[in-house]
C-alpha atoms as a PDB file:
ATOM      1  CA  UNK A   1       0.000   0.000   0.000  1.00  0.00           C
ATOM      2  CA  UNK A   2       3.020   2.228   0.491  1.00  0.00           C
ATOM      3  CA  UNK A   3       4.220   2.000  -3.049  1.00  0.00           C
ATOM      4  CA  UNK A   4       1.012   2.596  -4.238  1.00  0.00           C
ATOM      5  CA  UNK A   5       2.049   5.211  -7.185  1.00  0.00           C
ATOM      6  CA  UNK A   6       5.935   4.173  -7.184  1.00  0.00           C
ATOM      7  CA  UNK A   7       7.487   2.009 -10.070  1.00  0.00           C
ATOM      8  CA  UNK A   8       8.820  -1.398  -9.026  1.00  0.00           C
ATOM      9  CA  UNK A   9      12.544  -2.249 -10.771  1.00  0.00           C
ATOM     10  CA  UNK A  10      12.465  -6.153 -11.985  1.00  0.00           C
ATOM     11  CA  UNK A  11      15.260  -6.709  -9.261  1.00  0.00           C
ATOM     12  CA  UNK A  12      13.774  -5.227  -6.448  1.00  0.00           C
ATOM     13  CA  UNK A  13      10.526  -7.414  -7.061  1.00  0.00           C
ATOM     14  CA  UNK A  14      13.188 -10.566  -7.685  1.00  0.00           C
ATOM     15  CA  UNK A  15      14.906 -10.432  -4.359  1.00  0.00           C
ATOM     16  CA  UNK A  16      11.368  -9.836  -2.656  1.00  0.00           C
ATOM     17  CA  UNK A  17      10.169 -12.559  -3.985  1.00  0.00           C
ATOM     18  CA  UNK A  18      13.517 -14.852  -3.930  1.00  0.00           C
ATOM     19  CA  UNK A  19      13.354 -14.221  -0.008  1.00  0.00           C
ATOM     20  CA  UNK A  20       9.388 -14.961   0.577  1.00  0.00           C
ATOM     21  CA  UNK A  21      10.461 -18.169  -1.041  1.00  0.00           C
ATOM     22  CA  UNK A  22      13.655 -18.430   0.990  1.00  0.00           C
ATOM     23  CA  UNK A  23      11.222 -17.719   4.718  1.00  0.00           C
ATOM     24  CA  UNK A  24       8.903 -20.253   3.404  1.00  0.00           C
ATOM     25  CA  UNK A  25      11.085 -22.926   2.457  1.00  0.00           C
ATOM     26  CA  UNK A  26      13.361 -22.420   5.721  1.00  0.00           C
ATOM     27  CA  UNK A  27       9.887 -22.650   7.980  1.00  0.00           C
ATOM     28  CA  UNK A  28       8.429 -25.531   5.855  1.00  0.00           C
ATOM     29  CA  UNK A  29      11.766 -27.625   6.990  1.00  0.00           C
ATOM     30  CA  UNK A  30      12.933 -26.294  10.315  1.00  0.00           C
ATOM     31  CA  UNK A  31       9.705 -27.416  12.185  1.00  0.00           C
ATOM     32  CA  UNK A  32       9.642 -30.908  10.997  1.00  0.00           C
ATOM     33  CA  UNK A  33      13.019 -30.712  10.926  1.00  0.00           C
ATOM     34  CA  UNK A  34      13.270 -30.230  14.619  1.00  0.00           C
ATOM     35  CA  UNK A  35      11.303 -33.630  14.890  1.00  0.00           C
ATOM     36  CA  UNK A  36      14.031 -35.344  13.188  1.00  0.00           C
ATOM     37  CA  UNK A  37      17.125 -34.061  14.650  1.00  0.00           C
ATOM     38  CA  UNK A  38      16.001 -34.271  18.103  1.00  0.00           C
ATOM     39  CA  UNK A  39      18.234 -37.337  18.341  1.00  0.00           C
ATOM     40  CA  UNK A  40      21.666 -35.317  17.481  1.00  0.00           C
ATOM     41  CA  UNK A  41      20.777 -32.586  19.161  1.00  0.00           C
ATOM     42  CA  UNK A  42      19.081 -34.473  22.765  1.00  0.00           C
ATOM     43  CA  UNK A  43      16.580 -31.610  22.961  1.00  0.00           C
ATOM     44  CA  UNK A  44      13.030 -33.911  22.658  1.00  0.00           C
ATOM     45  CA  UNK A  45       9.826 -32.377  22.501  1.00  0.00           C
ATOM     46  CA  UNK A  46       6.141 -34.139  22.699  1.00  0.00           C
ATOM     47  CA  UNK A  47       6.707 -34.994  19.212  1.00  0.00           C
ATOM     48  CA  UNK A  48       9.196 -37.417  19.813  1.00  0.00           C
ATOM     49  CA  UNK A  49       9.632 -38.705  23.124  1.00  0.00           C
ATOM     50  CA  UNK A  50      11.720 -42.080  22.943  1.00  0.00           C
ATOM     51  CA  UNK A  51       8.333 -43.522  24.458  1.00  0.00           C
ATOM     52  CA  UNK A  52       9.764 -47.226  22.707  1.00  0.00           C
ATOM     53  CA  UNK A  53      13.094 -46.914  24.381  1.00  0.00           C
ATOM     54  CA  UNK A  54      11.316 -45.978  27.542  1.00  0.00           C
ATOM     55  CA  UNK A  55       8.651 -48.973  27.592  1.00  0.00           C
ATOM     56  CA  UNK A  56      11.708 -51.223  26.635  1.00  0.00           C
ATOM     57  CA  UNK A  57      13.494 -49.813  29.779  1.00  0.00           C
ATOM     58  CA  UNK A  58      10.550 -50.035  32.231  1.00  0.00           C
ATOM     59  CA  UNK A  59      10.101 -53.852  31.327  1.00  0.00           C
ATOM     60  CA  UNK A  60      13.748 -54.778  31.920  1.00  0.00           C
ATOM     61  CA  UNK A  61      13.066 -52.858  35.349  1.00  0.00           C
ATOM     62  CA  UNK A  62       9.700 -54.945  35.578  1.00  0.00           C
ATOM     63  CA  UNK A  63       6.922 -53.221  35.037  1.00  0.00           C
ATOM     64  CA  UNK A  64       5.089 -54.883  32.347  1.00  0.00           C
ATOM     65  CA  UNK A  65       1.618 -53.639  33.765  1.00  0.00           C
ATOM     66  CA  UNK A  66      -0.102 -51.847  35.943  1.00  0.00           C
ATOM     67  CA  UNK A  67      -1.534 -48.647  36.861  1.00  0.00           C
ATOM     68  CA  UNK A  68      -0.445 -45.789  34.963  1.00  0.00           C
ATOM     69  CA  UNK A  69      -0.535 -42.283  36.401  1.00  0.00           C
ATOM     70  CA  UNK A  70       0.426 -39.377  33.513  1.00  0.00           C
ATOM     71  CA  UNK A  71       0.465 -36.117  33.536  1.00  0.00           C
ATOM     72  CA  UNK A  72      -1.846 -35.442  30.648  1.00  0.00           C
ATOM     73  CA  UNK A  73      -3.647 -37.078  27.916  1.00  0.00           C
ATOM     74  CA  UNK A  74      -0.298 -37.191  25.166  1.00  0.00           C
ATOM     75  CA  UNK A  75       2.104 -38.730  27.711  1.00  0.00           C
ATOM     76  CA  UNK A  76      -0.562 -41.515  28.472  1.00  0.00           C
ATOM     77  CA  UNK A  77      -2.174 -42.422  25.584  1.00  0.00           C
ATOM     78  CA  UNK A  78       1.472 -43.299  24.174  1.00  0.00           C
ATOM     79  CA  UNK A  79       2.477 -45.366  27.242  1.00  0.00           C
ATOM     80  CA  UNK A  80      -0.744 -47.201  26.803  1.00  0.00           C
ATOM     81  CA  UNK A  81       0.613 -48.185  23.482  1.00  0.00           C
ATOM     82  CA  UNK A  82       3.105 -49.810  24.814  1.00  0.00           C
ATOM     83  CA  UNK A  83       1.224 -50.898  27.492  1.00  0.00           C
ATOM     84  CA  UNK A  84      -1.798 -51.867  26.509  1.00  0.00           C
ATOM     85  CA  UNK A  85      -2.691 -54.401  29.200  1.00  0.00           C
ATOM     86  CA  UNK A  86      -2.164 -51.121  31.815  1.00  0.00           C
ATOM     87  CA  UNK A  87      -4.771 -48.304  32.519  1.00  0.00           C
ATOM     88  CA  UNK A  88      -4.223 -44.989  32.273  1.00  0.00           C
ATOM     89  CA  UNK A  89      -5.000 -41.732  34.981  1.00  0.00           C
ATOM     90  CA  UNK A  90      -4.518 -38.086  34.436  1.00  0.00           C
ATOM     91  CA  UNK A  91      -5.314 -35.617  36.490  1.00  0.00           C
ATOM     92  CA  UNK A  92      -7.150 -33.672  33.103  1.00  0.00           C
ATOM     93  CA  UNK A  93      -9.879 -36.382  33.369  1.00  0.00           C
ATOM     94  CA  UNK A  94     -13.631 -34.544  34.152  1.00  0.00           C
ATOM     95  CA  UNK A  95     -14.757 -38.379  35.669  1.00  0.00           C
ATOM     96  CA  UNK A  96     -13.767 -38.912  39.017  1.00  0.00           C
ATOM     97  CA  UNK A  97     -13.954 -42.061  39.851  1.00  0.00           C
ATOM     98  CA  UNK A  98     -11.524 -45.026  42.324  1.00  0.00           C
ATOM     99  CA  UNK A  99      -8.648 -46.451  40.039  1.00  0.00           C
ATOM    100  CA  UNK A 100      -9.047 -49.863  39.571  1.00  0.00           C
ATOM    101  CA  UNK A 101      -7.898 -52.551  41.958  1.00  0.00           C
ATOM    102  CA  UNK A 102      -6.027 -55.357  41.655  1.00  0.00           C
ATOM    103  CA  UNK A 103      -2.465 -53.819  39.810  1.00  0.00           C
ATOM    104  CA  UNK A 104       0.776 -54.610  41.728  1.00  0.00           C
ATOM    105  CA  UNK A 105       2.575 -51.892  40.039  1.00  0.00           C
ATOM    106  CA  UNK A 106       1.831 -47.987  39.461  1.00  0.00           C
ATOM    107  CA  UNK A 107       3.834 -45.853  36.792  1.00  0.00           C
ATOM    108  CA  UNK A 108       3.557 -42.114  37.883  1.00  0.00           C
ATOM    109  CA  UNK A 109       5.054 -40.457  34.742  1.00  0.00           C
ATOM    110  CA  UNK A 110       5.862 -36.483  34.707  1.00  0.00           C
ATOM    111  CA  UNK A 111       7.032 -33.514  32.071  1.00  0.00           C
ATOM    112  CA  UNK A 112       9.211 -32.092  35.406  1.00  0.00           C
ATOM    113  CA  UNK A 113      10.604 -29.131  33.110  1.00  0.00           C
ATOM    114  CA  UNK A 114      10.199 -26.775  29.929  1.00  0.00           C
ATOM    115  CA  UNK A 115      13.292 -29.093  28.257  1.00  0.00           C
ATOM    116  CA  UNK A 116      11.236 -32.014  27.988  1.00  0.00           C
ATOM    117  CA  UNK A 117      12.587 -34.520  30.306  1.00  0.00           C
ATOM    118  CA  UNK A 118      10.357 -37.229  31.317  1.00  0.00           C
ATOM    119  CA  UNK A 119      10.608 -37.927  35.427  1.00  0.00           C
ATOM    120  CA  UNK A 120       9.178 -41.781  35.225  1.00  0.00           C
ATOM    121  CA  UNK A 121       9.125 -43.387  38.436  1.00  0.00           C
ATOM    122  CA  UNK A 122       7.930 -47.260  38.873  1.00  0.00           C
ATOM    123  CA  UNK A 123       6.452 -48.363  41.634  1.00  0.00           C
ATOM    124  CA  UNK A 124       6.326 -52.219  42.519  1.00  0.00           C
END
């Protein structure tokens, strides 16, 4: 709206548009990106939590079921993947009702800071 009135030069309108394309393409990689490169870089977000690595972990340690106590809906729908035999509380459910009895073991998993560290602590 500025240049309403003003004659663009064929360069000036080239490097405009050669750096919307270079923003675009730069945002259209870094976020998945990011996903991706978490390994290298040890910085893991909810994207991509080892939650494999984890479950593999917490069944050397024993805990191949039980009651699972997450911190929110992400972190324990993908331990109940690996856990399927398990079930799942979060403190974000609207239903209060008793856990379930009978399971020897509890999992009380936590997000404990902004870097995304997991604080997983079995109990059996």
């Amino acid at each position: 709206m500025r240049l309403a009135g003003k004659k663009l030069s064929r360069v000036s309108v080239g490097i405009f548009s050669g750096l919307l394309v270079v923003a675009g393409l730069a945002t259209l990689f870094s976020i998945p990106g990011r996903v991706y490169l978490a390994d290298m870089r040890h910085k893991f977000s909810r994207l991509n939590y080892p939650y494999r690595e984890i479950a593999q972990r917490l069944r050397q340690e024993g805990f191949t079921e039980g009651l699972i106590l997450a911190q929110n809906y992400v972190i324990g729908a993908d331990l109940k993947l690996n856990f399927r035999d398990s079930f799942v509380m979060t403190p974000e459910e609207k239903m209060n009702f008793p856990a379930p009895i009978g399971y020897d073991c509890l999992l009380v998993v936590w997000d404990r800071d902004t870097r995304a560290r997991l604080t997983i602590l079995p109990l059996c």
